[in-house]
C-alpha atoms as a PDB file:
ATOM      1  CA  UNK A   1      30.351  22.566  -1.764  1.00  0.00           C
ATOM      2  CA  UNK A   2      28.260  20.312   0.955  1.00  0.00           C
ATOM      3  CA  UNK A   3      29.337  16.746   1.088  1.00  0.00           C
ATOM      4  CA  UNK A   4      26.531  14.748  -0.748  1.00  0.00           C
ATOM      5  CA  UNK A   5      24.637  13.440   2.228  1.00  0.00           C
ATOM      6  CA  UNK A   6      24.285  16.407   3.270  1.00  0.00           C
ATOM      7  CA  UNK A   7      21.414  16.855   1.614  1.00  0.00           C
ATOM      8  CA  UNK A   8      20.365  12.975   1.992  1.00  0.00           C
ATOM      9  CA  UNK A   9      20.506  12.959  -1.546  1.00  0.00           C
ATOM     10  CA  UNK A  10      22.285   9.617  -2.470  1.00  0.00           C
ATOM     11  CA  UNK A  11      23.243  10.541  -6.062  1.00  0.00           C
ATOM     12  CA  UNK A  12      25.838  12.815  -7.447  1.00  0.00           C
ATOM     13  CA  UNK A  13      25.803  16.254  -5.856  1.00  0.00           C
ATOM     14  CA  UNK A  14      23.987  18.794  -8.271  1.00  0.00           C
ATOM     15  CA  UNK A  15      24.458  22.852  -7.553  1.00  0.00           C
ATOM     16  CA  UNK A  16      20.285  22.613  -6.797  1.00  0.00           C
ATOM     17  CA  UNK A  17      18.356  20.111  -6.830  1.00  0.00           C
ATOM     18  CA  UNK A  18      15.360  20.706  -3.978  1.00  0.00           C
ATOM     19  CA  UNK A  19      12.238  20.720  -5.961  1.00  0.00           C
ATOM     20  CA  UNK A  20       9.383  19.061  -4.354  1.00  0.00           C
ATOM     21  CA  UNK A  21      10.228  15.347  -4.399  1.00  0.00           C
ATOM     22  CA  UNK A  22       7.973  12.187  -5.223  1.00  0.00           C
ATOM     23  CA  UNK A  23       6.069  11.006  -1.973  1.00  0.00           C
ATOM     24  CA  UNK A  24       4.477   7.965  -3.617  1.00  0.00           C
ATOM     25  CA  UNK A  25       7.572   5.523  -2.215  1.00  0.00           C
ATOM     26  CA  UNK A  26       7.280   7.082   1.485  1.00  0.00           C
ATOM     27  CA  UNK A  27       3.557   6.074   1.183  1.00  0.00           C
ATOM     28  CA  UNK A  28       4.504   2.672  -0.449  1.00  0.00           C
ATOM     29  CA  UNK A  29       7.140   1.903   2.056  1.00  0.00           C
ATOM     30  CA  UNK A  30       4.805   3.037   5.077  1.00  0.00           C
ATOM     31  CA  UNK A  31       1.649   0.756   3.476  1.00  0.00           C
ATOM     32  CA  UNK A  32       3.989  -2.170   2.932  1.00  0.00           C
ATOM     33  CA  UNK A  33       5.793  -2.170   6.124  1.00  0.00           C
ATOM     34  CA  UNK A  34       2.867  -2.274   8.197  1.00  0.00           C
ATOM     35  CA  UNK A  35       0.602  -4.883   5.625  1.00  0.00           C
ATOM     36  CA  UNK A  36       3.829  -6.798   6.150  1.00  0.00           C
ATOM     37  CA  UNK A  37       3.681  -7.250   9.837  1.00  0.00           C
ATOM     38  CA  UNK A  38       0.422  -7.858  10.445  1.00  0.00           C
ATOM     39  CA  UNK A  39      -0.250 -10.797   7.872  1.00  0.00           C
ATOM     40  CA  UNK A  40       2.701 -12.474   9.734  1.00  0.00           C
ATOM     41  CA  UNK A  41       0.479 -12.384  12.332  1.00  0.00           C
ATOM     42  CA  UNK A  42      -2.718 -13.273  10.337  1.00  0.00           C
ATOM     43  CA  UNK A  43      -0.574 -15.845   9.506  1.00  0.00           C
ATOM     44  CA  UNK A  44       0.420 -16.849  12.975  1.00  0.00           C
ATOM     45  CA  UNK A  45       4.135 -17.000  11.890  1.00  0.00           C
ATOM     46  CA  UNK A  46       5.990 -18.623  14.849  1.00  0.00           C
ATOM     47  CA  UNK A  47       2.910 -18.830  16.686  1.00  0.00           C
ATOM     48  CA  UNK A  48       2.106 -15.020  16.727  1.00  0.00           C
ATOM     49  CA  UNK A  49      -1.182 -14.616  16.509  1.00  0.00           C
ATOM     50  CA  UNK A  50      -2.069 -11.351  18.468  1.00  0.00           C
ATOM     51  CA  UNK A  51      -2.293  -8.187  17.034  1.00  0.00           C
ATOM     52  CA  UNK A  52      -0.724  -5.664  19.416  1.00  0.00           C
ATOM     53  CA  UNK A  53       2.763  -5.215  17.747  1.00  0.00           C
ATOM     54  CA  UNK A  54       0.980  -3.534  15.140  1.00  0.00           C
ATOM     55  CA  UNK A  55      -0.374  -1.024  16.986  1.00  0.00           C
ATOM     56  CA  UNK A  56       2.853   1.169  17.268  1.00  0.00           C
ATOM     57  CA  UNK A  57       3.305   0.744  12.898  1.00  0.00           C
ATOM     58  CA  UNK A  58      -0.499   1.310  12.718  1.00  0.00           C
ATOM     59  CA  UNK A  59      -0.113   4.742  14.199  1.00  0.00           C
ATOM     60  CA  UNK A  60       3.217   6.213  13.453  1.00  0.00           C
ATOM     61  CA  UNK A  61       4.355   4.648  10.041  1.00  0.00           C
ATOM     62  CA  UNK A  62       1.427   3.009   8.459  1.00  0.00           C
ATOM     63  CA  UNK A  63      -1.277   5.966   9.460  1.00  0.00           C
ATOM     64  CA  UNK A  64       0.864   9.067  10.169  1.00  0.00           C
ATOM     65  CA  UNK A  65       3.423   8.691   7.817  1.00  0.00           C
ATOM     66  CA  UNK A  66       1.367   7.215   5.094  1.00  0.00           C
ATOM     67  CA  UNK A  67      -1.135  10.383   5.520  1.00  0.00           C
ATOM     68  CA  UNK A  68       1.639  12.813   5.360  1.00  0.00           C
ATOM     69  CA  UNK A  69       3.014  11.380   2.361  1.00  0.00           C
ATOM     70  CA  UNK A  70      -0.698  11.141   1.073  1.00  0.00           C
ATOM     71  CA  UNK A  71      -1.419  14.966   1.734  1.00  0.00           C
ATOM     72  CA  UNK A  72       1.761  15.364  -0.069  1.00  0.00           C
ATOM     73  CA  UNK A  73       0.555  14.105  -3.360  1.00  0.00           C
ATOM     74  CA  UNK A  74      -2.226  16.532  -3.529  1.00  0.00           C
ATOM     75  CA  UNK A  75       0.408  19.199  -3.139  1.00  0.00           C
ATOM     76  CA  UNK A  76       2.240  17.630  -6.590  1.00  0.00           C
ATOM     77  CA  UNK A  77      -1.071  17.758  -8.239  1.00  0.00           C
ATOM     78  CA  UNK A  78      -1.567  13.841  -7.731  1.00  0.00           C
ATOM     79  CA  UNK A  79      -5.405  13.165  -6.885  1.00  0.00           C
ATOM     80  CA  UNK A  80      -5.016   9.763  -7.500  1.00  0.00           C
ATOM     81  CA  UNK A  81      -1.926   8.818  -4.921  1.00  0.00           C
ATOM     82  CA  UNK A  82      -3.168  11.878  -2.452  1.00  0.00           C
ATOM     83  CA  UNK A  83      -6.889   9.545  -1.985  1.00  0.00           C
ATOM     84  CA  UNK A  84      -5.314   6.082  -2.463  1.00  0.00           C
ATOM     85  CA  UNK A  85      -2.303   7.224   0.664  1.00  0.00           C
ATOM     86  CA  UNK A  86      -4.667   9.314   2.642  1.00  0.00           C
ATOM     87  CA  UNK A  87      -7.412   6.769   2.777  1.00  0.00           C
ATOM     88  CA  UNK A  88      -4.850   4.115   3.560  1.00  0.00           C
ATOM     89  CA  UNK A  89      -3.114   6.458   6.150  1.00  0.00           C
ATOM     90  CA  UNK A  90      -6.511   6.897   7.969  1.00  0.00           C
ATOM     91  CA  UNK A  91      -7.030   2.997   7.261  1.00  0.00           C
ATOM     92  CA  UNK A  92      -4.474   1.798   9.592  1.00  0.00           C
ATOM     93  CA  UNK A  93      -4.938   4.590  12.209  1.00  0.00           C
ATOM     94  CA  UNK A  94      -8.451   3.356  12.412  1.00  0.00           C
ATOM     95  CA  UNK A  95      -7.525  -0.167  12.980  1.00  0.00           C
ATOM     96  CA  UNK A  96      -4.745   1.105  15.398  1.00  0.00           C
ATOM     97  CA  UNK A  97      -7.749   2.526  17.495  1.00  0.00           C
ATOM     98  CA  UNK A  98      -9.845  -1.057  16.958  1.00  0.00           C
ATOM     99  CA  UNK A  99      -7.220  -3.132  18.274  1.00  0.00           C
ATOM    100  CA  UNK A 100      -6.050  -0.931  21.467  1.00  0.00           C
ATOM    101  CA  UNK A 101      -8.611  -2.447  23.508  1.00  0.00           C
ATOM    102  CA  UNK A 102      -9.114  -0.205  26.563  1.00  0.00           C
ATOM    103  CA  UNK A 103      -9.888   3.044  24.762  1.00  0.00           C
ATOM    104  CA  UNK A 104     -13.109   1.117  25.019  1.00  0.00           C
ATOM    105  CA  UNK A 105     -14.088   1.397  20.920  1.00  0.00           C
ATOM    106  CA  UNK A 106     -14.573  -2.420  21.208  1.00  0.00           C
ATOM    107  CA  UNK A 107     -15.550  -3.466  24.608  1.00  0.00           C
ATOM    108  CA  UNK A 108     -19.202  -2.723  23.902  1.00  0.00           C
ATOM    109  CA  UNK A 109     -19.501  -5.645  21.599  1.00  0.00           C
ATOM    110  CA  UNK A 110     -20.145  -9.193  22.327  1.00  0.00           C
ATOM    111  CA  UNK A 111     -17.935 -11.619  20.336  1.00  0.00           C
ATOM    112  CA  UNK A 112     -20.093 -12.763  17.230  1.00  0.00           C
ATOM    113  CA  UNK A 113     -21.090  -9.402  16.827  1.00  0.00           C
ATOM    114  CA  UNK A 114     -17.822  -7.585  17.202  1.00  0.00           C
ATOM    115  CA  UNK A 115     -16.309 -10.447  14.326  1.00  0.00           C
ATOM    116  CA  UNK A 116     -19.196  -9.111  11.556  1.00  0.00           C
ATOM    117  CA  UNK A 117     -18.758  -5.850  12.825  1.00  0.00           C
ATOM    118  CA  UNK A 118     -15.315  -5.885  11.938  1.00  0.00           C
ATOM    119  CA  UNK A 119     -16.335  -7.769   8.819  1.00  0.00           C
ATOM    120  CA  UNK A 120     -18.510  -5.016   7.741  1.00  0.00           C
ATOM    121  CA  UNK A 121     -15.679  -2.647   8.202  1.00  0.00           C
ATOM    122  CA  UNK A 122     -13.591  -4.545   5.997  1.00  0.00           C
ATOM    123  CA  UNK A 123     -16.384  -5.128   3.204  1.00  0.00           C
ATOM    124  CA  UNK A 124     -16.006  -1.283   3.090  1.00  0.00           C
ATOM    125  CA  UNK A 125     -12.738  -1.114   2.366  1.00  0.00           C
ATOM    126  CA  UNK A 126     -12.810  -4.240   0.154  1.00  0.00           C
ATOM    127  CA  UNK A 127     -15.240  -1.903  -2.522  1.00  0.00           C
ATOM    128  CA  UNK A 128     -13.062   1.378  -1.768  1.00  0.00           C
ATOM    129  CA  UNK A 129     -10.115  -0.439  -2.915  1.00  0.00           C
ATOM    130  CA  UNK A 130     -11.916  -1.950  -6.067  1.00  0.00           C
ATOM    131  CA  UNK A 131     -12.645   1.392  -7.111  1.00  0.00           C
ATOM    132  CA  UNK A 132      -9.270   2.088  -7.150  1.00  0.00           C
ATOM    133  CA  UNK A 133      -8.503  -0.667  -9.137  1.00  0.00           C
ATOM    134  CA  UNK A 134     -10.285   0.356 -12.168  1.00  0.00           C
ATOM    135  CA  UNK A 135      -7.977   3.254 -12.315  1.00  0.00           C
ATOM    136  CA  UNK A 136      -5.045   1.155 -12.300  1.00  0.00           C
ATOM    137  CA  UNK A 137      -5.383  -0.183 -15.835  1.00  0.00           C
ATOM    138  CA  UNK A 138      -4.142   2.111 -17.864  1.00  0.00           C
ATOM    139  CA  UNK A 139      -0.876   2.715 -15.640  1.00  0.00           C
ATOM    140  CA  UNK A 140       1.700  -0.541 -14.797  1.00  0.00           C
ATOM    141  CA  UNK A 141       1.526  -4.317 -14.133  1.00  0.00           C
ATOM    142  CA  UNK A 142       3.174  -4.059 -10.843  1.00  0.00           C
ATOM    143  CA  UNK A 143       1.055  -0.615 -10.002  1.00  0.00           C
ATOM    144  CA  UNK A 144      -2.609  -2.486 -10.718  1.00  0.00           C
ATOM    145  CA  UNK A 145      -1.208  -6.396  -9.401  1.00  0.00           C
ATOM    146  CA  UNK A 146      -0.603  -3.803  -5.753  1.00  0.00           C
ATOM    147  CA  UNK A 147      -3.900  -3.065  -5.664  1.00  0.00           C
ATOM    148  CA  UNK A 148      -5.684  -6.137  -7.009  1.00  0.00           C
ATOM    149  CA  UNK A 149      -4.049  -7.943  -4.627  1.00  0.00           C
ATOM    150  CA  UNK A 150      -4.945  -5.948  -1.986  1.00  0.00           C
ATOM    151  CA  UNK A 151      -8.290  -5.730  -2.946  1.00  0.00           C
ATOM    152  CA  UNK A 152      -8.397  -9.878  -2.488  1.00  0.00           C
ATOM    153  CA  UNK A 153      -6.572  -9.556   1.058  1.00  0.00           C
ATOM    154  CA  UNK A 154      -9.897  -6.895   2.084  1.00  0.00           C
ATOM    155  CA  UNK A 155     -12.052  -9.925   0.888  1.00  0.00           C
ATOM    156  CA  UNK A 156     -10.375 -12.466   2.965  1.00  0.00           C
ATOM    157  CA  UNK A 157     -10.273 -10.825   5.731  1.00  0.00           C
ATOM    158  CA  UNK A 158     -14.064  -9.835   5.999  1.00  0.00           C
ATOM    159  CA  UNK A 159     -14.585 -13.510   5.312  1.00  0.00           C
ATOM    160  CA  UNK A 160     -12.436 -14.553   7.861  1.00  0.00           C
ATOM    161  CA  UNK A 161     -14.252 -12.113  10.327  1.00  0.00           C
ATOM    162  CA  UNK A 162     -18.152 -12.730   9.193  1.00  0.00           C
ATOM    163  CA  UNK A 163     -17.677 -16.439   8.942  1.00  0.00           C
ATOM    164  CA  UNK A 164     -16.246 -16.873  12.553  1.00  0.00           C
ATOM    165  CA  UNK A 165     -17.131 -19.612  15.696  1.00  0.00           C
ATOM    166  CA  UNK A 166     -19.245 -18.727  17.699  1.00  0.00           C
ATOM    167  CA  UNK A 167     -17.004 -15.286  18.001  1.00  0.00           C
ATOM    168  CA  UNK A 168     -13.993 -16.420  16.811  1.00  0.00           C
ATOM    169  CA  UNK A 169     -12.642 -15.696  13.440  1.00  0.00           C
ATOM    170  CA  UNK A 170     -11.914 -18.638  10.886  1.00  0.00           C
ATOM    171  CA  UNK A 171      -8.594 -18.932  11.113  1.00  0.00           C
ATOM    172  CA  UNK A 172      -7.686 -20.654   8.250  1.00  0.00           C
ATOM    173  CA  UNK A 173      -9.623 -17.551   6.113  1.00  0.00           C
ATOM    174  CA  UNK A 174      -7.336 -15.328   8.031  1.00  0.00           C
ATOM    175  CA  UNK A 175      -4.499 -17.333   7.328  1.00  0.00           C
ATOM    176  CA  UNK A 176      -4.961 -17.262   3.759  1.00  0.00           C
ATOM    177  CA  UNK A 177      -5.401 -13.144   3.638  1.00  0.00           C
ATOM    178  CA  UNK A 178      -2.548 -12.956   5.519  1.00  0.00           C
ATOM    179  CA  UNK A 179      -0.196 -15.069   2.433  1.00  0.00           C
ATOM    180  CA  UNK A 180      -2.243 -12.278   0.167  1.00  0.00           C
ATOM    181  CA  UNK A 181      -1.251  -9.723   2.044  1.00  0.00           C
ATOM    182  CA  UNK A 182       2.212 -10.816   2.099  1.00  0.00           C
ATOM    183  CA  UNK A 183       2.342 -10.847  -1.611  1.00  0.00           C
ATOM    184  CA  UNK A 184       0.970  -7.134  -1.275  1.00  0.00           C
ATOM    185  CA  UNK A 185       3.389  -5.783   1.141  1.00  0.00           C
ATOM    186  CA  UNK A 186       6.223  -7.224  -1.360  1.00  0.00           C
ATOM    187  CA  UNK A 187       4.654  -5.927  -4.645  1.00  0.00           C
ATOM    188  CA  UNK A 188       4.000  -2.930  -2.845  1.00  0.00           C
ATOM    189  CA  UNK A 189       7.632  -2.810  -1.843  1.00  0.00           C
ATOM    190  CA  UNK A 190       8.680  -3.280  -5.030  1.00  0.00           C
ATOM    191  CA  UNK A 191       6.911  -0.123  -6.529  1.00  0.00           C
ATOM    192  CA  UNK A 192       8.420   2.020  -3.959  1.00  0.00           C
ATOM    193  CA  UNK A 193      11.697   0.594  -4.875  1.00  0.00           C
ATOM    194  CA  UNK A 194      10.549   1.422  -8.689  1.00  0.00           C
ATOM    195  CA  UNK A 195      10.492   5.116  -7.712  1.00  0.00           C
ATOM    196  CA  UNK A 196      13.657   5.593  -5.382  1.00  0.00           C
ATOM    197  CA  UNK A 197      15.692   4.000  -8.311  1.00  0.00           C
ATOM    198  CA  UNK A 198      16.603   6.680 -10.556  1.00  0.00           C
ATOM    199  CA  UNK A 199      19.816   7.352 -13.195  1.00  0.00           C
ATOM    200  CA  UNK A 200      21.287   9.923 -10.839  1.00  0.00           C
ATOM    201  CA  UNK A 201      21.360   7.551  -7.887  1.00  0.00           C
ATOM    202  CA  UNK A 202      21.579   3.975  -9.267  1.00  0.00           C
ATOM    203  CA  UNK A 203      23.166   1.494 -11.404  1.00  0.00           C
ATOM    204  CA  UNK A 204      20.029   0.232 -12.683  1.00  0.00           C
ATOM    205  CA  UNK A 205      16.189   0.021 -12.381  1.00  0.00           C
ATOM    206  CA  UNK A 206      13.936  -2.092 -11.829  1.00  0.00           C
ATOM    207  CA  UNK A 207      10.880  -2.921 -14.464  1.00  0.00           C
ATOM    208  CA  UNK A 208       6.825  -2.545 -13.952  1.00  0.00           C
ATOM    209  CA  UNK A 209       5.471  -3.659 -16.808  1.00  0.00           C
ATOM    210  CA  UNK A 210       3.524  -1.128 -18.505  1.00  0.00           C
ATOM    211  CA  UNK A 211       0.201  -2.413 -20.177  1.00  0.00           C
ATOM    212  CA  UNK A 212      -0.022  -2.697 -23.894  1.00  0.00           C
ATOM    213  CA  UNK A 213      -2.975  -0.519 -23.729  1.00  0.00           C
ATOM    214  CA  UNK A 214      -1.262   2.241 -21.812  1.00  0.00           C
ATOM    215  CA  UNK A 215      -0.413   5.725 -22.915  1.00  0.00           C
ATOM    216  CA  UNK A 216       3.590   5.334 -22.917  1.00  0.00           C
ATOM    217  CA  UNK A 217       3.581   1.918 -24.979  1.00  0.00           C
ATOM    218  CA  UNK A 218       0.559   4.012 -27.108  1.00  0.00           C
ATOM    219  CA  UNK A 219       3.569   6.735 -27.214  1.00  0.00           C
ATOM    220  CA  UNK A 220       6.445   4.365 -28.173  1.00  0.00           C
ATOM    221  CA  UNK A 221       4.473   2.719 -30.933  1.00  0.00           C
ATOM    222  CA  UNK A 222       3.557   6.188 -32.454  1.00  0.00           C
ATOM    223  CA  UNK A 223       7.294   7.471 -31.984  1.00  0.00           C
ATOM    224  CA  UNK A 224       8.545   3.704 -33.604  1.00  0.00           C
ATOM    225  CA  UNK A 225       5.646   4.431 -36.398  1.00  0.00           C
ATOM    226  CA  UNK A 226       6.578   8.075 -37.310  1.00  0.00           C
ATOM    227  CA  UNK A 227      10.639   6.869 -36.986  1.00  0.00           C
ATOM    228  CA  UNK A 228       9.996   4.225 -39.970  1.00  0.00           C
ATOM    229  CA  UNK A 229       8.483   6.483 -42.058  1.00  0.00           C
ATOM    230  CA  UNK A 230      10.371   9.167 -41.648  1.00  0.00           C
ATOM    231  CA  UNK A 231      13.365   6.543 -43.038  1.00  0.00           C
END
């Protein structure tokens, strides 16, 4: 028998368990890793306040990975997860490309007109990620707060960028989208965590909240219902 981490499966071995796995919490973990750095910087935590160390998350983790685990949920049948990770994957490759400088996709611009540029860019992801949102309602607290709160750290940051100086962003704006997108990176964090705790591998798990409205409390009601009369 192969030692259990053999398979990097941290639960209790099982004669076969390969079936195609959940991607979601790759995609999770890659989107809040990256949202996490860079609103320390939109923050200027410590002082940081320029961009570049994202770069490197931007293309490998955040965009690559993110895309991978995206295309991966269209494999399990997911069309929801396979546009919200894709899109999101793409999302930070794109701003991976905006912020390395001497490729030249910027250079064109003059100041004021590269800040609303950038705020128009973010305006477009601000309404792609609100139409994602009304999806979210009939499925968990902590699934629909992710996105809602992303949704306000898109808004923020277009503000930031289309109400700047003269060409220079309004840095208390950005500072504020980057607290949001703190709170993002954590919730989002939290849902990954959500799906990598499971019976076989963990002493507990950790709750999201499903909405009264939703489907499984819909279920448990019916199944309490149908239990009582039955008595």
């Amino acid at each position: 028998m192969p030692p259990w981490g053999g398979a990097f499966q941290p639960g209790p071995y099982k004669p076969s368990f390969r079936k195609f796995a959940n991607p979601a919490p790759l995609g999770l973990c890659a989107f809040a890793l990256t949202t996490f750095v860079l609103s320390l910087v939109n923050c200027q935590t410590r002082g940081v306040n320029y961009p570049g160390i994202i770069v490197g998350a931007a293309y490998a983790y955040g965009g690559l990975i993110q895309l991978l685990a995206g295309m991966w949920e269209m494999a399990v049948g997911n069309t929801f997860g396979a546009t919200a990770l894709s899109s999101y994957g793409g999302f930070w490759i794109a701003w991976a490309f905006i912020e390395t400088a001497p490729l030249g996709f910027t250079e064109s611009y003059s100041a004021p007109d590269l800040q609303n540029a950038l705020g128009f860019f973010l305006i477009a992801w601000f309404i792609f990620t609100f139409l994602l949102v009304l999806c979210t309602f009939k499925s968990t607290v902590a699934f629909c707060s992710l996105f809602v709160f992303l949704d306000i750290t898109f808004l923020l940051l277009a503000i930031g960028h289309l109400t700047h100086d003269n060409g220079v962003a309004n840095t208390s704006v950005l500072k504020t989208a980057g607290v949001f997108g703190l709170l993002t990176a954590f919730i989002a964090w939290w849902n990954a965590l959500a799906g990598l705790l499971e019976r076989n591998n963990s002493f507990f798990t950790i709750p999201v909240a499903h909405f009264p409205w939703s489907e499984k409390v819909k279920g448990e009601r019916a199944a309490a219902a149908n239990k009582e009369r039955a008595e």
